[in-house]
Protein backbone atom coordinates (compact mmCIF):
# COMPACT_ATOMS: atom_id res chain seq x y z
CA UNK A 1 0.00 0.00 0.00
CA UNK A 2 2.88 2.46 0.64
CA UNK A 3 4.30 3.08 -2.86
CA UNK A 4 0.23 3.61 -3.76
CA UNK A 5 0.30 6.26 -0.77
CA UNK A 6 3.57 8.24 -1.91
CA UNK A 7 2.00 8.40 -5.55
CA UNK A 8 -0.75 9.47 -4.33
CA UNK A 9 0.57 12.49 -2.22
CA UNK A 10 2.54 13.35 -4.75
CA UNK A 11 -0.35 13.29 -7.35
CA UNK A 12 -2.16 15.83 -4.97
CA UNK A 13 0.50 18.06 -4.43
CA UNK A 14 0.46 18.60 -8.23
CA UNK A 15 -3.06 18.73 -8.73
CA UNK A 16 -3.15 21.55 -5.98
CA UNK A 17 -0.52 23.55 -8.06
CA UNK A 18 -1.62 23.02 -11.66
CA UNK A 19 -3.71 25.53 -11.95
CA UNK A 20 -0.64 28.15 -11.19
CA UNK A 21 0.48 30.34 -14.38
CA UNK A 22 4.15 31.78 -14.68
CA UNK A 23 2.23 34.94 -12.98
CA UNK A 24 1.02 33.82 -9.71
CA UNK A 25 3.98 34.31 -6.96
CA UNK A 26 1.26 33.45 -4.40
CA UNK A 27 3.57 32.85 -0.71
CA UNK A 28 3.41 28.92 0.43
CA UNK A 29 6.03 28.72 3.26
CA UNK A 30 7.39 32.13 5.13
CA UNK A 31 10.26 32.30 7.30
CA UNK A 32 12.87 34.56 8.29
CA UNK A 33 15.29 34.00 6.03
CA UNK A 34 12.72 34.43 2.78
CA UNK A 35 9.69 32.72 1.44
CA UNK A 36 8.74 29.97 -0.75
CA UNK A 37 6.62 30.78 -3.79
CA UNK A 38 3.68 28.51 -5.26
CA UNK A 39 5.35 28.76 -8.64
CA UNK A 40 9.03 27.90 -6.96
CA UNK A 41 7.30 24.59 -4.95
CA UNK A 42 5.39 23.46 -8.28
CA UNK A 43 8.38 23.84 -10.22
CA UNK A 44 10.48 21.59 -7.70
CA UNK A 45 7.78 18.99 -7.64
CA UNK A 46 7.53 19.25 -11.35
CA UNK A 47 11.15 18.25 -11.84
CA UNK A 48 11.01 15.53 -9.05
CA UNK A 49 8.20 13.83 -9.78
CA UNK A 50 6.48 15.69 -12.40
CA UNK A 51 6.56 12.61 -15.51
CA UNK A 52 5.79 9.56 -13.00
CA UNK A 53 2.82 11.98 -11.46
CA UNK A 54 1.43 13.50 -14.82
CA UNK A 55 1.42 9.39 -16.35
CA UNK A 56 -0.72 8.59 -13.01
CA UNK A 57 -3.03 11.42 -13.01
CA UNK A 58 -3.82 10.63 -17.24
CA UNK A 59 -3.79 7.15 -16.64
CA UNK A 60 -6.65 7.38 -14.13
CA UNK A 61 -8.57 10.19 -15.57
CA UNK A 62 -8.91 7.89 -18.95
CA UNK A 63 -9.60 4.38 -16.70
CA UNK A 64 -12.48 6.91 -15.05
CA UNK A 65 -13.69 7.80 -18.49
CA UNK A 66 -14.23 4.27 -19.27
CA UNK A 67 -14.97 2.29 -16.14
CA UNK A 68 -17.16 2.80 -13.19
CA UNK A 69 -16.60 2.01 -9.55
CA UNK A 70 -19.40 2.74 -7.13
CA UNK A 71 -18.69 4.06 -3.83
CA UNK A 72 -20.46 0.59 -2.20
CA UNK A 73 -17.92 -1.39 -4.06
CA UNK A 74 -15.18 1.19 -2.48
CA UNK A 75 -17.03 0.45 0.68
CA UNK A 76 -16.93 -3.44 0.88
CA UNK A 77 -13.61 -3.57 -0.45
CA UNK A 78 -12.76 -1.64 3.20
CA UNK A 79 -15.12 -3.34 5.45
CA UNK A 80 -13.17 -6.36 4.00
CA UNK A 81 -9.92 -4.87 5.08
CA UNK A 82 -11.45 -4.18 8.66
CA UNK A 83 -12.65 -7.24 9.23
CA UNK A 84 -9.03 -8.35 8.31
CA UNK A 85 -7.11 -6.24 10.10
CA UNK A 86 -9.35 -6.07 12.96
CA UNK A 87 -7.93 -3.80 15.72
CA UNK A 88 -4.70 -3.12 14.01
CA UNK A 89 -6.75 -0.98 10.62
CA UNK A 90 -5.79 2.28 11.62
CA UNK A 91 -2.05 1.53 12.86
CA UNK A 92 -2.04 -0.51 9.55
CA UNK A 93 -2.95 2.90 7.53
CA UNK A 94 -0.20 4.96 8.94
CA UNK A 95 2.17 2.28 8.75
CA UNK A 96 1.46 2.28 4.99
CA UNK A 97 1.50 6.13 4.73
CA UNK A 98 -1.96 7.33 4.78
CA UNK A 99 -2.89 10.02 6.70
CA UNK A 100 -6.80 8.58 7.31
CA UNK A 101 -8.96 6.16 5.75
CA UNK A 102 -10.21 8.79 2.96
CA UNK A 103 -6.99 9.07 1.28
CA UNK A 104 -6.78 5.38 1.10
CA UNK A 105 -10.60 5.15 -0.54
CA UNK A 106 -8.97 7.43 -3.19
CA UNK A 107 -6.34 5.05 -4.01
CA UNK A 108 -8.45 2.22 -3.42
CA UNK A 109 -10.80 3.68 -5.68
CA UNK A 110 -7.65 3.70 -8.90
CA UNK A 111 -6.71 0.01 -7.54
CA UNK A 112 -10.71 -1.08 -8.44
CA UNK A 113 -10.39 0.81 -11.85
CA UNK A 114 -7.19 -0.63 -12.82
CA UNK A 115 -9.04 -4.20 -12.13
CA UNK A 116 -11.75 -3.93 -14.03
CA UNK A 117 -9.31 -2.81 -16.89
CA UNK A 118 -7.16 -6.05 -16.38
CA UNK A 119 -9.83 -8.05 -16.07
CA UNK A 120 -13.02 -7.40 -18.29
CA UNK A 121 -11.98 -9.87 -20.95
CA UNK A 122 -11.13 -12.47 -18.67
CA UNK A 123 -13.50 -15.37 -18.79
CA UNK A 124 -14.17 -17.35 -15.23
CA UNK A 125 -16.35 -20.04 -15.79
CA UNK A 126 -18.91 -21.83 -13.30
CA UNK A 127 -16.69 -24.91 -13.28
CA UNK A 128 -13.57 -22.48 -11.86
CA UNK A 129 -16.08 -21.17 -9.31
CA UNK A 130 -17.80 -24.41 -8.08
CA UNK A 131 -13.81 -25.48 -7.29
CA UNK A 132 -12.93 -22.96 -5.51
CA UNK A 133 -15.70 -22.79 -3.51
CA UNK A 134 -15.16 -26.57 -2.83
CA UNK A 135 -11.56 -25.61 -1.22
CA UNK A 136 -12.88 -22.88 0.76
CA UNK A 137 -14.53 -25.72 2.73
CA UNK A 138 -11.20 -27.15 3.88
CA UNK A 139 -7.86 -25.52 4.64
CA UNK A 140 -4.27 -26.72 4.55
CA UNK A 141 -1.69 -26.99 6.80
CA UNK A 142 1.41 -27.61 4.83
CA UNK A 143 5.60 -26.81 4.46
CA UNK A 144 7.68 -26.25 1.63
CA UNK A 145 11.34 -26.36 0.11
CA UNK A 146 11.60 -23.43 -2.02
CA UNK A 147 14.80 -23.97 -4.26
CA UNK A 148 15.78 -22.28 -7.44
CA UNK A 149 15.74 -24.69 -10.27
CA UNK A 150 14.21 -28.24 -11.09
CA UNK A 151 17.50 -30.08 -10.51
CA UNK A 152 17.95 -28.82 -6.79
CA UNK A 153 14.11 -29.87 -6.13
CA UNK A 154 14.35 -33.33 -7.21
CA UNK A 155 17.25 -33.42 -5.48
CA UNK A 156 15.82 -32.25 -2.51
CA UNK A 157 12.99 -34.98 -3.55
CA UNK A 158 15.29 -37.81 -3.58
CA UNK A 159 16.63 -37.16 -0.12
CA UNK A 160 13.45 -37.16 1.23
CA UNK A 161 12.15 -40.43 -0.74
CA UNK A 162 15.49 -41.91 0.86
CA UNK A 163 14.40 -41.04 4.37
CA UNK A 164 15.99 -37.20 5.17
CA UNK A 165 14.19 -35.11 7.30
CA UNK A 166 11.96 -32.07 6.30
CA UNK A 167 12.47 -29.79 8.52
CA UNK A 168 16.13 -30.21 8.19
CA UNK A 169 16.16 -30.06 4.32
CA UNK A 170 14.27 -27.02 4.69
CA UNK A 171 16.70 -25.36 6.95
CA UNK A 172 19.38 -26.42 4.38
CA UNK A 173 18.04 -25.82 0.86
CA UNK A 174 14.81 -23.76 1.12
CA UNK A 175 15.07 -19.78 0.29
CA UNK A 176 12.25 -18.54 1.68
CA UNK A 177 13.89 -17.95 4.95
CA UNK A 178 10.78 -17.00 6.99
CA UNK A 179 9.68 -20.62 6.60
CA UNK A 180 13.01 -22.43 6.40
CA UNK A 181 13.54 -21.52 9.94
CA UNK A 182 10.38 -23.18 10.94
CA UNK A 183 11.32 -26.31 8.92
CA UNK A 184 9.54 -25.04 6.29
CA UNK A 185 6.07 -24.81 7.55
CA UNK A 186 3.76 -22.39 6.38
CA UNK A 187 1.23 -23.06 9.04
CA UNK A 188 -2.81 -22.83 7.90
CA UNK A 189 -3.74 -21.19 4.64
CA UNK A 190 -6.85 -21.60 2.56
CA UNK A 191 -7.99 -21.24 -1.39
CA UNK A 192 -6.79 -17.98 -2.59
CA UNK A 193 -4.54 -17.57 -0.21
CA UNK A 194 -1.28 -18.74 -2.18
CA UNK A 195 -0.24 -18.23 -6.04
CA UNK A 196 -2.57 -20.80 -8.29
CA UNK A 197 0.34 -23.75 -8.98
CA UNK A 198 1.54 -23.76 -5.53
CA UNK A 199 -2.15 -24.22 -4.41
CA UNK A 200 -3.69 -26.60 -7.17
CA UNK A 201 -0.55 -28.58 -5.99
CA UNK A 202 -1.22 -28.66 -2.48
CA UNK A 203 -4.83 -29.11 -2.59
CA UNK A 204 -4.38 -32.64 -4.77
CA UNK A 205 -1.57 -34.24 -2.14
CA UNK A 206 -3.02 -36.63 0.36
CA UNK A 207 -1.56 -35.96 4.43
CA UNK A 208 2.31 -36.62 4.55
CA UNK A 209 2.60 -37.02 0.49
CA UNK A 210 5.34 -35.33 -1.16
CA UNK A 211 4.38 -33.47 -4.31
CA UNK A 212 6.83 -33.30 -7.40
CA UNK A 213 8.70 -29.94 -8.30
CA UNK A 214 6.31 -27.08 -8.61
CA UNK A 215 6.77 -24.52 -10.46
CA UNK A 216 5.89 -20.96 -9.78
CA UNK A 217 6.92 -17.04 -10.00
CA UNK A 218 8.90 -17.73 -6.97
CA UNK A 219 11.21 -20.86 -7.97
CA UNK A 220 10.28 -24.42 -7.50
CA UNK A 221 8.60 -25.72 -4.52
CA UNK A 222 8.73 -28.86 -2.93
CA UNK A 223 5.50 -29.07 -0.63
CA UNK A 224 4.06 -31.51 2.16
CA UNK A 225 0.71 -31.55 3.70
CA UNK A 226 0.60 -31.85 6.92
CA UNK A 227 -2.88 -31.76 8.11
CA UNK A 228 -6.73 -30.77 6.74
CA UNK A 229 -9.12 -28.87 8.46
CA UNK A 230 -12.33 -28.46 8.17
CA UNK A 231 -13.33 -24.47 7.57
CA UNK A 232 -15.21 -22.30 9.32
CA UNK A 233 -18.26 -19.89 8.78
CA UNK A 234 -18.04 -20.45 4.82
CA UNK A 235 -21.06 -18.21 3.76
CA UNK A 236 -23.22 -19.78 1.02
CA UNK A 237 -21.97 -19.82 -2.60
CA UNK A 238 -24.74 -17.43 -3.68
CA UNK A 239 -22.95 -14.90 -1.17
CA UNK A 240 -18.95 -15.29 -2.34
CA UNK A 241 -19.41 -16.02 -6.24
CA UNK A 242 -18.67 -12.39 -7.11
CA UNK A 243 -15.76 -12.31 -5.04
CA UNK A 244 -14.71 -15.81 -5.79
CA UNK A 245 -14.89 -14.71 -9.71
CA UNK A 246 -12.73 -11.62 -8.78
CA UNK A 247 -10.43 -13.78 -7.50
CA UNK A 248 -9.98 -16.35 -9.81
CA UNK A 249 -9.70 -13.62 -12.71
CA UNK A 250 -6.62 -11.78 -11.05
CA UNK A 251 -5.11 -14.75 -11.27
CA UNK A 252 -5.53 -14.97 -14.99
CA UNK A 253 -4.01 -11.71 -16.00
CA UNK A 254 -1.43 -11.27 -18.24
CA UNK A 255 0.54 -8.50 -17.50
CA UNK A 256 2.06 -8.22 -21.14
CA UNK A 257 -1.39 -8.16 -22.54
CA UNK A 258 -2.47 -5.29 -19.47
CA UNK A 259 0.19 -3.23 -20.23
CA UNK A 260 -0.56 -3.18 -24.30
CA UNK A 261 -4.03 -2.55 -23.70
CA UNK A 262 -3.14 0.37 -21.41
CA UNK A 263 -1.39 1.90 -24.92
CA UNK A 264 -4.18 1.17 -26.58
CA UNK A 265 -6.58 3.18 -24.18
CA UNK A 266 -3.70 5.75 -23.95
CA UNK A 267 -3.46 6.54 -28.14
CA UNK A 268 -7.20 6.22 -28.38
CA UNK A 269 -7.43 8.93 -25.68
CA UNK A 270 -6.04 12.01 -28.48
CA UNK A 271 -3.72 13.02 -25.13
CA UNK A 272 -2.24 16.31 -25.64
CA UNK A 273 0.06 17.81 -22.70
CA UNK A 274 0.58 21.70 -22.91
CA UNK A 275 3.77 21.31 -20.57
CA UNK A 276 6.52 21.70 -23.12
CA UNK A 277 8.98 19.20 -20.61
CA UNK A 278 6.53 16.69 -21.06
CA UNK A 279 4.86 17.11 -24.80
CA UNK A 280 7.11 13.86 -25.77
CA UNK A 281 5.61 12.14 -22.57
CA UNK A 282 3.01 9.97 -24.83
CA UNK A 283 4.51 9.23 -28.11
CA UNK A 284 4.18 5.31 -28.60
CA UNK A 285 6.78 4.07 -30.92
CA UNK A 286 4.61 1.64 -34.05
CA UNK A 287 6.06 -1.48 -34.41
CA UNK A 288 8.42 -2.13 -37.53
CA UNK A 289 6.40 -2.51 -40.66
CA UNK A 290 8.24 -5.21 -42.91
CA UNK A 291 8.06 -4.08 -46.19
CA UNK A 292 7.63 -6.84 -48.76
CA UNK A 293 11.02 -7.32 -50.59
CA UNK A 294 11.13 -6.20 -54.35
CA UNK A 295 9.44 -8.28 -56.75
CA UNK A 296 12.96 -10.25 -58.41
CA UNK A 297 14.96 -10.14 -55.61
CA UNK A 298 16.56 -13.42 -55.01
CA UNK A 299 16.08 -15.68 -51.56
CA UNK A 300 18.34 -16.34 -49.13
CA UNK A 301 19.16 -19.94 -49.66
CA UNK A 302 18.25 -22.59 -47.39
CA UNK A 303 20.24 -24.64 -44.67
CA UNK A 304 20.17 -27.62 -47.12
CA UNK A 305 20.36 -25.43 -50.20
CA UNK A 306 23.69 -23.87 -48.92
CA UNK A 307 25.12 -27.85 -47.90
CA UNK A 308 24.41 -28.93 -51.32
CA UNK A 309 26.22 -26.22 -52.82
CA UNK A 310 29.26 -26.81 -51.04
CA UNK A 311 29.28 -30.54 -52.04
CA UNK A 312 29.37 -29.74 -55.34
């Protein structure tokens, strides 16, 4: 949430001061020893942050142009903070650099934008959701070896097929060092709750199996369950599909594809900045149009072609 909150604060400071001209010497800070102008502080701020800011601020005034979020879905989205956080929401605001929890509803607010961008094409089907809502009737208890390639993980494997310890592989091999002290256990964790292969892994290992390398953004895991345990308070489905759909379709995103649409939106937005620093700001470069090669003009020759040549 923190590098949301400095964006963000910087984003307002520049909003505050756009609307100075080269004319306005208006007085923002007086001391003793001289005073700070408007124009002086918005031309600081300008050369700090002004191209990160100025891509933010166009970025969500064309996302607002072409999605809605309601202030109810602003509002669940933080009773569902709340209810996680419990006790610790407000220390967990300032911690994360928000002043109260209105500036965070204006971030959270560009975060529920920026998903519905990344995820309107996205199909979840009923099959996905019927799953999932399966899992969220059982959690896991389980510990992992988190290793670096393939090679180190079956190695790891082997060891433990020939009767090595877990906890003591773990504390040997595993680089995720908050678990690998703990013998690699992760403790309790439910669906959603880790990245897709790590938990469509876990979920299909009986108590004590070992599962094969797994693959994910982090490395390769080597996982054991432990134990199962029955959830509790699971609401009905008809109460969690939305969210369970949300879910499941953030998992799904492509973050090649995200960023190209976010050109597209971009180009088809006409932008035109009046700050001569920044006038370059939104030129996207077109791909490299290969032109056809003149009628006549001879091939290059073939693998083979070139082989055969050379025999002769």
């Amino acid at each position: 949430m923190k590098k949301l909150a400095i964006s963000a604060t910087i984003a307002a400071s520049v909003i505050a001061l756009s609307a100075c001209s080269s004319d306005d010497s208006e007085t923002v800070v007086e001391t003793d020893s001289g005073s700070v102008t408007k124009d002086a502080f918005y031309e600081e701020l300008k050369a700090a942050n002004g191209e990160q800011v100025l891509q933010q601020l166009v970025l969500e005034t064309i996302l607002e142009d072409k999605y809605d979020v309601s202030d109810e879905e602003v509002d669940n989205e933080i009773e569902t903070f709340k209810e996680q956080y419990g006790e610790q929401w407000d220390m967990v605001l300032t911690q994360s650099g928000y002043a109260d929890e209105e500036a965070f509803r204006d971030d959270l607010r560009v975060q529920l934008l920026q998903e519905k961008a990344a995820t309107e094409d996205i199909e979840v089907t009923d099959e996905e959701i019927q799953k999932h809502y399966e899992r969220m009737q059982t959690n896991l208890v389980a510990s992992h070896i988190l290793v670096e390639d393939e090679d180190t993980a079956n190695e790891v494997i082997d060891q433990l097929n020939d009767g090595e310890d877990f906890a003591a592989l773990a504390e040997e091999y595993s680089s995720d060092t908050g678990s690998a002290a703990d013998g690699g256990n992760l403790g309790e964790f439910g669906a959603g709750e880790m990245v897709p292969e790590f938990e469509d892994a876990a979920y299909n290992l009986e108590i004590d199996e070992i599962s094969e390398p797994v693959q994910s953004t982090h490395g390769f895991h080597v996982i054991k369950v432990t134990d199962r345990v029955e959830a509790e308070d699971v609401e009905p489905l008809e109460d969690v599909e939305d969210q369970i759909k949300r879910d499941i379709a953030s998992t799904k995103i492509d973050q090649a594809a995200l960023q190209t649409k976010i050109q597209d939106l971009m180009k088809d937005a006409n932008i035109d900045v009046q700050i001569e620093e920044f006038e370059d700001l939104f030129t996207f470069e077109e791909p490299p149009v290969e032109e056809p090669a003149p009628e006549g003009t001879p091939e290059e020759p073939t693998e083979e072609e070139s082989a055969e040549e050379e025999t002769e």
